[in-house]
C-alpha atoms as a PDB file:
ATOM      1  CA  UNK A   1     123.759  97.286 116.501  1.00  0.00           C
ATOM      2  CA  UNK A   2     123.716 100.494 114.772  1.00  0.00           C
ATOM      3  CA  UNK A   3     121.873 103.280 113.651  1.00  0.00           C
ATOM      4  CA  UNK A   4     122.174 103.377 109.726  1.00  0.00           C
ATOM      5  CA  UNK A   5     121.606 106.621 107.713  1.00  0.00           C
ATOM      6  CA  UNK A   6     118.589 106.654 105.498  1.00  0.00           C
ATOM      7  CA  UNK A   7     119.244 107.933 102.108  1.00  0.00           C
ATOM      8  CA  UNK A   8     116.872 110.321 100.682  1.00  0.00           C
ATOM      9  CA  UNK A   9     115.062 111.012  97.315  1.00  0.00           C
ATOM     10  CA  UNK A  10     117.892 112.440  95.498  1.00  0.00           C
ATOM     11  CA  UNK A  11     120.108 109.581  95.877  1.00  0.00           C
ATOM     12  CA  UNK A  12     121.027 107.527  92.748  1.00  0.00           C
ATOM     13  CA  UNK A  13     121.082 104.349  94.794  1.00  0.00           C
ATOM     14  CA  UNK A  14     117.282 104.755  95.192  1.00  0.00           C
ATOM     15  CA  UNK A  15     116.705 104.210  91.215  1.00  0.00           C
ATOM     16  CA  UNK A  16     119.517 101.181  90.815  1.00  0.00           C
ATOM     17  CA  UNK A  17     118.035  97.965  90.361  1.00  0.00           C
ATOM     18  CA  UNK A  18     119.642  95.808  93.598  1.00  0.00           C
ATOM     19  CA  UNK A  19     121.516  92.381  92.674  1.00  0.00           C
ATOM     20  CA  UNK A  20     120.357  89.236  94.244  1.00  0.00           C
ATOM     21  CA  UNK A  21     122.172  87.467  97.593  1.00  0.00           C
ATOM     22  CA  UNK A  22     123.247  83.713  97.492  1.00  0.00           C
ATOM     23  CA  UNK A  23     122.312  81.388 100.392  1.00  0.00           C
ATOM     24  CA  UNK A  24     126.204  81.647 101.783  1.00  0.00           C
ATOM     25  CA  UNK A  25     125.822  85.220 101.681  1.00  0.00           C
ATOM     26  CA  UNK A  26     122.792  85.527 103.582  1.00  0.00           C
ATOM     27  CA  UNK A  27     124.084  83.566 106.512  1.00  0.00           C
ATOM     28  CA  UNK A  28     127.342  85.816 106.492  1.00  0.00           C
ATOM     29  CA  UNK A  29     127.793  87.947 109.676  1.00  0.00           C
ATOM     30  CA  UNK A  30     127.962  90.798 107.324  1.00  0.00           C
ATOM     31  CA  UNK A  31     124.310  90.210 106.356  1.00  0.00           C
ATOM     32  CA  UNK A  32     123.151  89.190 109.663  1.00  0.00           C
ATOM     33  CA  UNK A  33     124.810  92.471 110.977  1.00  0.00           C
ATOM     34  CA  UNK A  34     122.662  94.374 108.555  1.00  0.00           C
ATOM     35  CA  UNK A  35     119.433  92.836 109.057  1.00  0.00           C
ATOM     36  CA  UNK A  36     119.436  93.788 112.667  1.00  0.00           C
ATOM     37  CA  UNK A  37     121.155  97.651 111.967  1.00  0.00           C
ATOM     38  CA  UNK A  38     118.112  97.569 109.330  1.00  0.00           C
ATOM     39  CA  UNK A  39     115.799  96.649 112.150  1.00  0.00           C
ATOM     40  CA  UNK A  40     117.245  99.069 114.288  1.00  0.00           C
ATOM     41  CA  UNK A  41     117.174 101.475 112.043  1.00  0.00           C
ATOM     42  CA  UNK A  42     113.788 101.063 111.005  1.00  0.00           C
ATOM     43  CA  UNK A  43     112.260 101.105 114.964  1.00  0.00           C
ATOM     44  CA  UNK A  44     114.384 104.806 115.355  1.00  0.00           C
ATOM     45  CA  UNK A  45     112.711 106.516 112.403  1.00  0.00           C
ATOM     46  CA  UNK A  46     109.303 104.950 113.275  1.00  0.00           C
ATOM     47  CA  UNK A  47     108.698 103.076 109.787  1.00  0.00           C
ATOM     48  CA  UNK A  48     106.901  99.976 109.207  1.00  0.00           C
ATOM     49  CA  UNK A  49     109.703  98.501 106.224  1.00  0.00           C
ATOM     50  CA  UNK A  50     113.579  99.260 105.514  1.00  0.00           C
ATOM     51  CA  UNK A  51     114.464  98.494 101.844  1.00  0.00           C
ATOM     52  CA  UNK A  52     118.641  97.918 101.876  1.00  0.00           C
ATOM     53  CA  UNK A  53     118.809 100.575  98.993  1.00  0.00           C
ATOM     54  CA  UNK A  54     117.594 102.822 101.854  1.00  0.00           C
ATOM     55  CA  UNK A  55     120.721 102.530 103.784  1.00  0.00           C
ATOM     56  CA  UNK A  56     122.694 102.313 100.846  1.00  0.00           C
ATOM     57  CA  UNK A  57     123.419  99.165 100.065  1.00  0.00           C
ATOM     58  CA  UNK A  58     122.460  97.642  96.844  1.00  0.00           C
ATOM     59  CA  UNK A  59     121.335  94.264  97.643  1.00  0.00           C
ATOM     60  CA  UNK A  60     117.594  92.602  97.292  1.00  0.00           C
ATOM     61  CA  UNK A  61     117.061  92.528 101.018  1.00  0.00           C
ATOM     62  CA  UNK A  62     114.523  94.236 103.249  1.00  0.00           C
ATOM     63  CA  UNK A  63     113.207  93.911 106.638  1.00  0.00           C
ATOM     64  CA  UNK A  64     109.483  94.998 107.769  1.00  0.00           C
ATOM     65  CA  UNK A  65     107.037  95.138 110.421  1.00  0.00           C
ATOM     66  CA  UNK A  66     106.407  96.200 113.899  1.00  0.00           C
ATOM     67  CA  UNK A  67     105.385  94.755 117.488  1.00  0.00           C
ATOM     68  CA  UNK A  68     102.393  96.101 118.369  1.00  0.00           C
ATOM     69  CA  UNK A  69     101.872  98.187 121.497  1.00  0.00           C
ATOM     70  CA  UNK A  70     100.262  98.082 124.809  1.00  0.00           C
ATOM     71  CA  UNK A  71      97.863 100.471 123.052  1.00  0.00           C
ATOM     72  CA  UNK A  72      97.551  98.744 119.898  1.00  0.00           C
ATOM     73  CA  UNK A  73      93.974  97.698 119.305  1.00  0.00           C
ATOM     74  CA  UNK A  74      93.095  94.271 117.578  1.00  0.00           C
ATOM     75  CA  UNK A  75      91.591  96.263 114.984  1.00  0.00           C
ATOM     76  CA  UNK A  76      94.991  97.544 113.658  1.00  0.00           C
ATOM     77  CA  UNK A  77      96.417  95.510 111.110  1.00  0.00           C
ATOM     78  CA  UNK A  78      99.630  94.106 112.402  1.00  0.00           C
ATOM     79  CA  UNK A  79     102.471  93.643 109.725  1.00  0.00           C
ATOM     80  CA  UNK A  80     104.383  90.749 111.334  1.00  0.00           C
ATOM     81  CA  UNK A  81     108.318  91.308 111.758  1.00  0.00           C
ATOM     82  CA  UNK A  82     110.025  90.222 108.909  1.00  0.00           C
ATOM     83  CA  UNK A  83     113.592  89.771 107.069  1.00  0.00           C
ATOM     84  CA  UNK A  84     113.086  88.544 103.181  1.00  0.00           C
ATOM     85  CA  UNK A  85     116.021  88.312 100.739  1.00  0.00           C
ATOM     86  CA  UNK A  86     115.862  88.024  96.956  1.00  0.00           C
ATOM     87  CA  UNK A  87     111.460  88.485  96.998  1.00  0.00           C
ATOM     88  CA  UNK A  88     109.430  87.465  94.240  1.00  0.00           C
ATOM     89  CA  UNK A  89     105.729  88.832  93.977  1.00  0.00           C
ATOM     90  CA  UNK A  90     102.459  87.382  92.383  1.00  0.00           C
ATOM     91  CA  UNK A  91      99.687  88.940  92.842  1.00  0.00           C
ATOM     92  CA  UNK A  92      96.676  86.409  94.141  1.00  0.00           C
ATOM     93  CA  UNK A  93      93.502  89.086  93.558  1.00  0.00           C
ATOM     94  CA  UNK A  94      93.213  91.021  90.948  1.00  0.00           C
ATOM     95  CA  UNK A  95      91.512  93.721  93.363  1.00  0.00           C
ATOM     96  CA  UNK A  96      93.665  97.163  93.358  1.00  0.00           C
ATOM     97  CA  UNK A  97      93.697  99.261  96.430  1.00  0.00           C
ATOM     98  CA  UNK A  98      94.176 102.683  96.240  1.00  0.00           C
ATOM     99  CA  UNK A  99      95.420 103.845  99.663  1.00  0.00           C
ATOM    100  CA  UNK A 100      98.118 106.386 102.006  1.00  0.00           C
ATOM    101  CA  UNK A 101     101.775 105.575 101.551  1.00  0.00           C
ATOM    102  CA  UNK A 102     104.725 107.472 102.969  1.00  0.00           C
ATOM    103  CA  UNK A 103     108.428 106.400 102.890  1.00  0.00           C
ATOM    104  CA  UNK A 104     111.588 106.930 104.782  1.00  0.00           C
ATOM    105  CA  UNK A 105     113.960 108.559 102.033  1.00  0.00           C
ATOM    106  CA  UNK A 106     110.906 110.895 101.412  1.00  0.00           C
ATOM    107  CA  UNK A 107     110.093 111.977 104.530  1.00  0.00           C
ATOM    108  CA  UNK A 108     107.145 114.278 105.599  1.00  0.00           C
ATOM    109  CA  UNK A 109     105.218 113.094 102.367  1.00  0.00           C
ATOM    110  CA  UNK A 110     102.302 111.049 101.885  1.00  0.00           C
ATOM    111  CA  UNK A 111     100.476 110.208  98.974  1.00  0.00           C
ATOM    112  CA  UNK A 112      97.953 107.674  97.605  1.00  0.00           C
ATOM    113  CA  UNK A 113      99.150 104.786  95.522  1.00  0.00           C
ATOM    114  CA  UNK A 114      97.500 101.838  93.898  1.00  0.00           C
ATOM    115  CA  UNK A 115      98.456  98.566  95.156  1.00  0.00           C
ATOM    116  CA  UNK A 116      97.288  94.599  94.501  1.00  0.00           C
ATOM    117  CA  UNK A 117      95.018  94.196  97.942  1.00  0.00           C
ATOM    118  CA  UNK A 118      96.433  90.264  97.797  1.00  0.00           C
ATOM    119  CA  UNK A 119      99.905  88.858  96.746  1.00  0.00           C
ATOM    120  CA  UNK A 120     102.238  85.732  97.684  1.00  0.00           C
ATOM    121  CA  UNK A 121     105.981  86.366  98.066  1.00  0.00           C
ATOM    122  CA  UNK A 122     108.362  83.921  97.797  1.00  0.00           C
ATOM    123  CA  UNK A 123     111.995  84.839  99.349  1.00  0.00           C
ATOM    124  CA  UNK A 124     114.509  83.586 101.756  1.00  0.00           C
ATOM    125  CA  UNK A 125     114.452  84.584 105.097  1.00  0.00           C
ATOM    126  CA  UNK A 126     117.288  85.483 107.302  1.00  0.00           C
ATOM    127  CA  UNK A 127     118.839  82.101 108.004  1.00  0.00           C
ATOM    128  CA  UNK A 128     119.005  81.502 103.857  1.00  0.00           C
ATOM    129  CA  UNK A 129     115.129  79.050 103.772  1.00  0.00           C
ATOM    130  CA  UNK A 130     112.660  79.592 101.307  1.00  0.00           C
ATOM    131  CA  UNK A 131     109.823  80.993 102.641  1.00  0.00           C
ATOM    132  CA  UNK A 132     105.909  81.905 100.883  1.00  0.00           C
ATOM    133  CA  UNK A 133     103.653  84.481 102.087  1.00  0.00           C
ATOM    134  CA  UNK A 134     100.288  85.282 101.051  1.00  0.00           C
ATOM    135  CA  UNK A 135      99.972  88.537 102.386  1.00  0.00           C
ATOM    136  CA  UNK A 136      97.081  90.848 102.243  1.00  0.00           C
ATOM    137  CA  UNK A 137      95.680  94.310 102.669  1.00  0.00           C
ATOM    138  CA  UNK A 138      98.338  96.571 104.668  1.00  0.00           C
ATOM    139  CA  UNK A 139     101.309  93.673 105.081  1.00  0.00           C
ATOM    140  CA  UNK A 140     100.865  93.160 101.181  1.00  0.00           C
ATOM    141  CA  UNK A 141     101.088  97.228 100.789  1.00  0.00           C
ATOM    142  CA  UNK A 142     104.286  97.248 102.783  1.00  0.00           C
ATOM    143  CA  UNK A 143     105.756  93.893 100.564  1.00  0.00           C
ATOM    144  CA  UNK A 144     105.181  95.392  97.486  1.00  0.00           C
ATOM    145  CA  UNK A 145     106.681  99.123  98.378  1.00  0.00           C
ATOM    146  CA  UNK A 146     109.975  97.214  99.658  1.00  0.00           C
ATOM    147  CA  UNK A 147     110.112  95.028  96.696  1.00  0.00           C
ATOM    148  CA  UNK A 148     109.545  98.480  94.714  1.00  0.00           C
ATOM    149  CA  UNK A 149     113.223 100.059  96.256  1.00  0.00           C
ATOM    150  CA  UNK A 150     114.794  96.724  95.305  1.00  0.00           C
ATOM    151  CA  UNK A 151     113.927  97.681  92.007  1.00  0.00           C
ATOM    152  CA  UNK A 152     114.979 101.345  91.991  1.00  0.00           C
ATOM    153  CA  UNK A 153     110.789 102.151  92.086  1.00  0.00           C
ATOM    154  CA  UNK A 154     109.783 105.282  94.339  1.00  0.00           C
ATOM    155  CA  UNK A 155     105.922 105.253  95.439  1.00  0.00           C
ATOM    156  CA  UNK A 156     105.807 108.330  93.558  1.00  0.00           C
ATOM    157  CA  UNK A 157     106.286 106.262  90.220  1.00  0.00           C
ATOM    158  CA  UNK A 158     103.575 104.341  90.861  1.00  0.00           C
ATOM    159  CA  UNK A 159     100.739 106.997  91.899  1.00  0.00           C
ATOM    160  CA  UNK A 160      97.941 107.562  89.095  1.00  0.00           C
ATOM    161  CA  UNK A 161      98.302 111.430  89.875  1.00  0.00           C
ATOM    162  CA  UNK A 162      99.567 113.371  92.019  1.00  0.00           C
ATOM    163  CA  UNK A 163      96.626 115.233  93.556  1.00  0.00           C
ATOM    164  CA  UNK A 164      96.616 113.704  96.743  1.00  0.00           C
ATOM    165  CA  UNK A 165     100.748 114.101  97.494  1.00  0.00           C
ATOM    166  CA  UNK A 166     100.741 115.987 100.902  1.00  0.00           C
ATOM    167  CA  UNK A 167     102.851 116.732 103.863  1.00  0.00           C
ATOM    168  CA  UNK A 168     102.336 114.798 106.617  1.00  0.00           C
ATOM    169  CA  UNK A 169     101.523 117.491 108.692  1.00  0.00           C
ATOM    170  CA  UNK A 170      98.507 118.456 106.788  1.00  0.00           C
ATOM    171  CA  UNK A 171      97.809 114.722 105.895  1.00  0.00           C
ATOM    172  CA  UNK A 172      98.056 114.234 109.892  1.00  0.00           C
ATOM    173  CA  UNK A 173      94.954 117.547 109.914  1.00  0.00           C
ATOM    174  CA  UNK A 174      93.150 116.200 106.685  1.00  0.00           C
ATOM    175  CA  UNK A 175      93.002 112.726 108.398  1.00  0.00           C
ATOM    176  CA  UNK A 176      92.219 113.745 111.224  1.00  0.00           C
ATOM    177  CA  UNK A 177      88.772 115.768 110.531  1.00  0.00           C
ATOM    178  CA  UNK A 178      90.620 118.936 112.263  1.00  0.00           C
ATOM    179  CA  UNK A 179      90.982 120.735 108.696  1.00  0.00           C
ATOM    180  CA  UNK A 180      91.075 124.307 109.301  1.00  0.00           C
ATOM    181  CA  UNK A 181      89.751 126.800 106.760  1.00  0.00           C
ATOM    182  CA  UNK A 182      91.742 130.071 106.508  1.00  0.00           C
ATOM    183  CA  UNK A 183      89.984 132.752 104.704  1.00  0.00           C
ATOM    184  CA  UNK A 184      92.259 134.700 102.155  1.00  0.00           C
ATOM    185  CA  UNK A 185      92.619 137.887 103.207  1.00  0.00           C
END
């Protein structure tokens, strides 16, 4: 397996719409090589999805989740590993979430973005069979923001405004409670 380079904001393969896989091309050992450099890739930089488009390949793939931790409490949503190929959203709820998203080809950025809070997603998964999700909450957050890059869609395109677009580092303070107050001098 391999590391895969991330492509960053910047990039026109971030805005092209991806083109869809066939069953025989999902099984091929190119594609199953992919999925688990995506995987890889996605555990080195510490992200919780890897849209293809992010390492530069322009297919309607993308692979998400994490295992949780020895530390992990049950309290922390888990996003279940995942591999889904050609995805089709509907939302289920019409409740919108407004919550923190960052991204690996923006890195060090964080901003709010409205989301549905429910969806189901139909797709293939890695051996080429249909699957259906209903997904909620923080899994459905991380569907829909892959699905987004398969579509040439930044989270940026889909905040309301821009007020709440930080760096991590002070997103990591402002979450935190440890704000610090500098008077100007």
């Amino acid at each position: 397996m391999s590391i895969l380079k991330v492509a960053r904001m910047g990039h026109p393969v971030l805005r092209t719409r991806t083109r869809p896989l066939d069953v025989g091309e999902v099984k091929s050992a190119r594609i199953q090589q992919l999925i688990d450099d995506m995987f890889e890739t996605m555990a080195e930089y510490e992200g919780v999805g890897l849209a293809a488009p992010q390492v530069h390949q322009s297919v309607r793939l993308f692979v998400a989740g994490f295992t949780p931790g020895p530390d992990d409490d049950a309290e922390h949503e888990r996003v279940p590993l995942m591999a889904l190929i050609n995805p089709e959203i509907t939302i289920e709820a019409p409740e919108i979430i407004e919550d923190w998203e960052g991204c690996l080809s923006i890195p060090d950025i964080r901003g709010k973005v409205p989301r549905a809070r429910q969806i189901v997603v139909r797709a293939l998964d890695r051996r080429g069979k249909r699957v259906e999700l209903v997904a909620k909450g923080f899994t459905a957050r991380v569907i829909q923001h892959e699905t987004d890059h398969l579509d040439g869609v930044l989270f940026f395109d889909r905040m309301k405004d821009f007020q709440s677009l930080t760096f991590l580092e002070e997103f990591s303070r402002y979450a935190s409670g440890r704000s610090e107050v500098v008077p100007a001098e």
